[in-house]
C-alpha atoms as a PDB file:
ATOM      1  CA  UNK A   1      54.294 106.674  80.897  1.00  0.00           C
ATOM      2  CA  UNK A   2      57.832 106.022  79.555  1.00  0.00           C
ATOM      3  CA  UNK A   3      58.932 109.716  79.758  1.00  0.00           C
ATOM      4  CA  UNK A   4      57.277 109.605  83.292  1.00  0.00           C
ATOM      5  CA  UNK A   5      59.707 106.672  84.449  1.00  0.00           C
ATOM      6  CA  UNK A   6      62.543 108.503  82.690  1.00  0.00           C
ATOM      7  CA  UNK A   7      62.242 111.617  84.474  1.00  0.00           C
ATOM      8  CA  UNK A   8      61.800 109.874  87.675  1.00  0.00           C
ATOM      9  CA  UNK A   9      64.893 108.098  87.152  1.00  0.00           C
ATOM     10  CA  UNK A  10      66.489 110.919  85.943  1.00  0.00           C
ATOM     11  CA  UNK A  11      65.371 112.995  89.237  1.00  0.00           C
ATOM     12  CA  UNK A  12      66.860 109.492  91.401  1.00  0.00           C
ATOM     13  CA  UNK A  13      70.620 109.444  89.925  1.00  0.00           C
ATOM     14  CA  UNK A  14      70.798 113.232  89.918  1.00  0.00           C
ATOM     15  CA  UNK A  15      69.991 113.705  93.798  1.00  0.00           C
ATOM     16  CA  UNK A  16      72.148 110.363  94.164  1.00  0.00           C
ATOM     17  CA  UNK A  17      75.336 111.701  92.361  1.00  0.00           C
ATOM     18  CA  UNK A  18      74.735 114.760  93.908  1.00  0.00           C
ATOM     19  CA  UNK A  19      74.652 113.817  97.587  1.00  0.00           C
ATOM     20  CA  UNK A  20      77.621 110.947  96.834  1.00  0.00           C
ATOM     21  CA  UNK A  21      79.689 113.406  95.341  1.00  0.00           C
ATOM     22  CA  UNK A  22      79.157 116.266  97.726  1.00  0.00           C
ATOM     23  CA  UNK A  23      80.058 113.232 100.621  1.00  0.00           C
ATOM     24  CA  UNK A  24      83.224 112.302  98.430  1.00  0.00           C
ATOM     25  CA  UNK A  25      84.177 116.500  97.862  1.00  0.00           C
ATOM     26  CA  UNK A  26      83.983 116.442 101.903  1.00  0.00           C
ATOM     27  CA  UNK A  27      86.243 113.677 102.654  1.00  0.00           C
ATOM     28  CA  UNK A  28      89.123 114.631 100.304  1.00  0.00           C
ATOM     29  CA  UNK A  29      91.956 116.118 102.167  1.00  0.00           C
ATOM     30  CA  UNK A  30      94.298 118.405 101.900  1.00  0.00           C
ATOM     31  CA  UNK A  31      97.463 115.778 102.817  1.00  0.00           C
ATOM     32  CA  UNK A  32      97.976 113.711 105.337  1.00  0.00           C
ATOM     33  CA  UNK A  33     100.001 115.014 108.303  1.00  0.00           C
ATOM     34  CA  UNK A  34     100.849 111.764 109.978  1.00  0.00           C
ATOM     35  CA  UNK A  35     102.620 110.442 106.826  1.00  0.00           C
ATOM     36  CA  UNK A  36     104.429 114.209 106.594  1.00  0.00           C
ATOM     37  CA  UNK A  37     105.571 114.678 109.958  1.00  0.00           C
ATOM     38  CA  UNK A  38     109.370 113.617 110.801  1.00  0.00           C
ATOM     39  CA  UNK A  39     109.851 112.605 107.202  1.00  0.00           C
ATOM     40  CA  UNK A  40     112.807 113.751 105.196  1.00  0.00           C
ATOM     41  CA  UNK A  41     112.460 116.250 101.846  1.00  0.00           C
ATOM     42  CA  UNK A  42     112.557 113.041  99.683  1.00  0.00           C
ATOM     43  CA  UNK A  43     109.300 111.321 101.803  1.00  0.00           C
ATOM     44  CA  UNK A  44     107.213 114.602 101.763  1.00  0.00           C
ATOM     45  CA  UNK A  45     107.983 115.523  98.320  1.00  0.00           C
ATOM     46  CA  UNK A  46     106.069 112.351  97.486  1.00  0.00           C
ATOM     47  CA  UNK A  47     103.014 113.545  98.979  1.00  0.00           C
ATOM     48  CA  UNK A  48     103.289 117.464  97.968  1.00  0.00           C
ATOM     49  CA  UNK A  49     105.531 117.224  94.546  1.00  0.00           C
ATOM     50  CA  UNK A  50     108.854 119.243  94.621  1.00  0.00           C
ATOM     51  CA  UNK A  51     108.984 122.046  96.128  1.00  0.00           C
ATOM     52  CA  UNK A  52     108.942 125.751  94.671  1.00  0.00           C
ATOM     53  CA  UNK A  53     111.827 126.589  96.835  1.00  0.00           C
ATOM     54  CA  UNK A  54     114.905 125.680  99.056  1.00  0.00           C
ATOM     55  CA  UNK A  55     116.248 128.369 101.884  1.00  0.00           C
ATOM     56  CA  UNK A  56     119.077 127.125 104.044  1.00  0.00           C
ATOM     57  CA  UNK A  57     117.954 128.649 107.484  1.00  0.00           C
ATOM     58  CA  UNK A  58     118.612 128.777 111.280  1.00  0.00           C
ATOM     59  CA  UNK A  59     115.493 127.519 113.143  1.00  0.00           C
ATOM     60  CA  UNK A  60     115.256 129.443 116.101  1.00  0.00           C
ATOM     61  CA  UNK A  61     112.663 127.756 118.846  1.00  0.00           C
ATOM     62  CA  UNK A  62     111.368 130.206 121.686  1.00  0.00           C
ATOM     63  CA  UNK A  63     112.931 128.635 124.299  1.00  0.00           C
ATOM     64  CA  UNK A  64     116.414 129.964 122.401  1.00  0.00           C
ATOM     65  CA  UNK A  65     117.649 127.072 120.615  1.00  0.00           C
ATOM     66  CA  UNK A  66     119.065 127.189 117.378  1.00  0.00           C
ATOM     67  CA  UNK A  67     119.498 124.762 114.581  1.00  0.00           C
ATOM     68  CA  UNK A  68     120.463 124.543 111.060  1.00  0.00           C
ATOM     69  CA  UNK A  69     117.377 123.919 109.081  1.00  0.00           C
ATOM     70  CA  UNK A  70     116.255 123.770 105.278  1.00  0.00           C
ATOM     71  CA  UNK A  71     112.910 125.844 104.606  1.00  0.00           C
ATOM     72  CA  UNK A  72     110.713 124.662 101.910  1.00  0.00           C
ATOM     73  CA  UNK A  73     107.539 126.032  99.895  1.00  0.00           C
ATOM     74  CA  UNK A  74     105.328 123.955  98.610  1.00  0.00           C
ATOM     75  CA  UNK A  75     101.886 124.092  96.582  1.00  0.00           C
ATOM     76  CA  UNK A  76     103.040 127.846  95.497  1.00  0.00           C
ATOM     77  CA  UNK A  77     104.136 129.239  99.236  1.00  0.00           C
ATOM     78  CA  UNK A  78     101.194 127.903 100.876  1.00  0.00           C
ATOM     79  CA  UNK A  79     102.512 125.110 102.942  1.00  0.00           C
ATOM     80  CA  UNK A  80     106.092 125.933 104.273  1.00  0.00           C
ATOM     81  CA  UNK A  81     108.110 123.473 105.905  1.00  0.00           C
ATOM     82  CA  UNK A  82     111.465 123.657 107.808  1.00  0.00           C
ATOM     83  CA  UNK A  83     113.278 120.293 107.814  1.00  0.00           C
ATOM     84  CA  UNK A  84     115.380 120.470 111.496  1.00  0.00           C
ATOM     85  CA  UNK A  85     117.833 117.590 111.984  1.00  0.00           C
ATOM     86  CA  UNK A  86     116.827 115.621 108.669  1.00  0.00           C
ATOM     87  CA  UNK A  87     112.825 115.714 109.243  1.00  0.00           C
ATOM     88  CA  UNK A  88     109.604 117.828 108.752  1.00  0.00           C
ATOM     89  CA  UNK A  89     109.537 119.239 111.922  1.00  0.00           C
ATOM     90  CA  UNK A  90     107.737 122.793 112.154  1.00  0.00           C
ATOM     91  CA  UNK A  91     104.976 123.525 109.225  1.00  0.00           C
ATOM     92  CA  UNK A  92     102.838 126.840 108.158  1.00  0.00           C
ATOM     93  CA  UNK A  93     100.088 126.256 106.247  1.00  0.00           C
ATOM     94  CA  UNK A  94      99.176 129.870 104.810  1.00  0.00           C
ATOM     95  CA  UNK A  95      95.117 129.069 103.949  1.00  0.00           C
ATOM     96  CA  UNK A  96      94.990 132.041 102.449  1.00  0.00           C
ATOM     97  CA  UNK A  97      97.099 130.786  99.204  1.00  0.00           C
ATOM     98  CA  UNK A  98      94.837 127.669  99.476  1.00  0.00           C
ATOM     99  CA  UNK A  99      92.118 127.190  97.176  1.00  0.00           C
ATOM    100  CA  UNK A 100      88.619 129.354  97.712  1.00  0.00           C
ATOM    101  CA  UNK A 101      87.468 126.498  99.656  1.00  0.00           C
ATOM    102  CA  UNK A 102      90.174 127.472 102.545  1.00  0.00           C
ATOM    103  CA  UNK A 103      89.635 130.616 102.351  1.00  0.00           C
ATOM    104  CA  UNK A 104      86.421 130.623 103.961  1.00  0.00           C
ATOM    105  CA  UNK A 105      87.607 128.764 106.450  1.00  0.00           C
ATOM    106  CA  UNK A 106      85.852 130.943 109.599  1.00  0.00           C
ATOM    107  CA  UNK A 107      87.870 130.926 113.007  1.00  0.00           C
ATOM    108  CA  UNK A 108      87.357 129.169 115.374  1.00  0.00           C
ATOM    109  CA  UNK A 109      84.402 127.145 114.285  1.00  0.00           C
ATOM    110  CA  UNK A 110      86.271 125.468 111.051  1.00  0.00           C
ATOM    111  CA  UNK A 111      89.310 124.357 113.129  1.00  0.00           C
ATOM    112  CA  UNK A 112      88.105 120.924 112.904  1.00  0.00           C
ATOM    113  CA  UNK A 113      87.557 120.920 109.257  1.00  0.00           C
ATOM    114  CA  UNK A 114      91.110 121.971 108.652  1.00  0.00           C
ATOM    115  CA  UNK A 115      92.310 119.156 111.028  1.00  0.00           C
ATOM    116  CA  UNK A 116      90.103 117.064 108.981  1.00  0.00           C
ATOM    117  CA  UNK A 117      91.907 118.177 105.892  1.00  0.00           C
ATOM    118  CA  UNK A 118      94.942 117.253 107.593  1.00  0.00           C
ATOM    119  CA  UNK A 119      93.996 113.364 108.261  1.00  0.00           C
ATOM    120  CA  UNK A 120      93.293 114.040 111.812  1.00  0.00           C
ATOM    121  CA  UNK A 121      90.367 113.766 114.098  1.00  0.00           C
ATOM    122  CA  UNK A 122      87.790 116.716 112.802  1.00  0.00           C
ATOM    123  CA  UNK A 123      86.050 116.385 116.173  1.00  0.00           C
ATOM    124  CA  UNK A 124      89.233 116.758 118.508  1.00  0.00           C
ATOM    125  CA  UNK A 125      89.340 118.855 121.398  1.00  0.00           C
ATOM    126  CA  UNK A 126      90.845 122.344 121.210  1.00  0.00           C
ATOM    127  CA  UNK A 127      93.000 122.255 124.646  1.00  0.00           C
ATOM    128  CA  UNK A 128      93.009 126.184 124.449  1.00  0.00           C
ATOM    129  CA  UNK A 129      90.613 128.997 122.471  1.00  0.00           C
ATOM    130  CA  UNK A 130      90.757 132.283 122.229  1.00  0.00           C
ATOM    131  CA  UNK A 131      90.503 135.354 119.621  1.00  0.00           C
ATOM    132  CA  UNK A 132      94.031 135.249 118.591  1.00  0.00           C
ATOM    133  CA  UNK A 133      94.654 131.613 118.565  1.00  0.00           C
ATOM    134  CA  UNK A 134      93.453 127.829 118.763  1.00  0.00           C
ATOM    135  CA  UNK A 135      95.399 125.357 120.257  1.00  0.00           C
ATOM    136  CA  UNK A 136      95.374 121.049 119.982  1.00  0.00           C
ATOM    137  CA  UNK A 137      98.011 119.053 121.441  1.00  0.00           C
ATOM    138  CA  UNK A 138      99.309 115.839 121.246  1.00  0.00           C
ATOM    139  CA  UNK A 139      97.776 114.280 118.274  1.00  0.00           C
ATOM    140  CA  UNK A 140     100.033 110.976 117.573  1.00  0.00           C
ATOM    141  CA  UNK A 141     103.500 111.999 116.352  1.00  0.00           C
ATOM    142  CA  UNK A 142     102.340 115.479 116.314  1.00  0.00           C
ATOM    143  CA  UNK A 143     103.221 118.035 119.342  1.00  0.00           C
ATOM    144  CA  UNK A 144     100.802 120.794 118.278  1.00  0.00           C
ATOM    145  CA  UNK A 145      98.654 122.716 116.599  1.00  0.00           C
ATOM    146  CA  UNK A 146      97.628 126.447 116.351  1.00  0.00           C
ATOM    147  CA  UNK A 147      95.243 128.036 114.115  1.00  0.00           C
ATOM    148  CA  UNK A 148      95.551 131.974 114.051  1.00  0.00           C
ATOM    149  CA  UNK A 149      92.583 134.127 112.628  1.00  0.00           C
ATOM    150  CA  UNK A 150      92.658 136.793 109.809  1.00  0.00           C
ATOM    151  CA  UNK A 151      91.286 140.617 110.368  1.00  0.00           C
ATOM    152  CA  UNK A 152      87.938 139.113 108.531  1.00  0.00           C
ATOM    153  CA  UNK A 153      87.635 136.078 111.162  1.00  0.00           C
ATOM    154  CA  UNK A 154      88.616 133.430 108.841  1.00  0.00           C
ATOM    155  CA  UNK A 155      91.322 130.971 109.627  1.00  0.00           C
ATOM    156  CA  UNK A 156      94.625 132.739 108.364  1.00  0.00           C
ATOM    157  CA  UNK A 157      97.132 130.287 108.810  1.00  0.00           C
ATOM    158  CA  UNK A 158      98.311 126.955 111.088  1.00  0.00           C
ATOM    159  CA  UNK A 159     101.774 126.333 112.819  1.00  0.00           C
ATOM    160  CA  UNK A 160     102.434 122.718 113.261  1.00  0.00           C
ATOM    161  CA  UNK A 161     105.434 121.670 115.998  1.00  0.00           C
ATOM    162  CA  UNK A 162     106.007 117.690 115.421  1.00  0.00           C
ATOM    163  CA  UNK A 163     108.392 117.209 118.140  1.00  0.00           C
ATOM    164  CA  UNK A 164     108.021 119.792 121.870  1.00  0.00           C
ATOM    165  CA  UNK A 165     111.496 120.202 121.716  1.00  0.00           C
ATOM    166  CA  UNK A 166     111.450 122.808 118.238  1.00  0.00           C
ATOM    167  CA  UNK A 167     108.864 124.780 120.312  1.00  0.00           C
END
């Protein structure tokens, strides 16, 4: 009767553990956007360490701008962000150097799990969908968002514009 009881209660916290922790492996995120985008090198580099590398670059936008701009890899080249006029303006997020759990990220359907991952609404939107890109805008403080797609279908990478005018 005893070993009865154990192995019921053995049976209970296993399938509790297991369904909490699967809940709490969900709702970790890759960073927090919001509390990256605008900031300076010294605001993000509290949030993604220091990065692997500095570039001193021109930024040039597509309507023909240029600016001076600082490029910066973090989390080994996967997330690359250029700092324009003292902030985090324009980010690539390379899921492809991500973890395993990135990398089968399948496009379009995961988009909202990588905004998600991002701190932002999972269930937003796309405001344009096709086979070469996914597009949300105006997110607050954040201009856009496009997801691209690898040859396999997977989510290959995200360009984040903070502000419309580095478009």
């Amino acid at each position: 009767m005893i070993s009865r009881a154990f192995k019921t209660i053995v049976v209970f916290l296993f399938s509790f553990f297991s369904l909490f922790g699967h809940a709490f492996a969900q709702a970790q995120i890759l960073f927090d956007l919001k509390q990256v985008a605008d900031r300076p090198v010294s605001d993000v580099e509290k949030i993604l360490g220091k990065p692997s590398k500095l570039v001193d670059d021109v930024f040039r936008s597509s309507r023909g701008n240029t600016y001076p701009a600082i490029r910066a890899a973090y989390m080994n080249g996967a997330i690359e962000i250029t700092y324009i006029e003292g902030g985090a303006r324009y980010l690539t997020i390379w899921l492809e150097k991500l973890s395993a759990r990135y990398q089968d990220y399948s496009y379009p359907k995961d988009g909202g799990a990588l905004l998600g991952d991002l701190g932002l609404d999972r269930n937003a939107t796309a405001d344009f969908s096709n086979q070469t890109a996914t597009r949300w805008r105006d997110f607050p403080g954040i201009y856009e968002i496009n997801i691209f797609p690898s040859a396999e279908n997977k989510i290959s990478r995200a360009h984040v514009f903070i502000n419309r005018i580095y478009e």
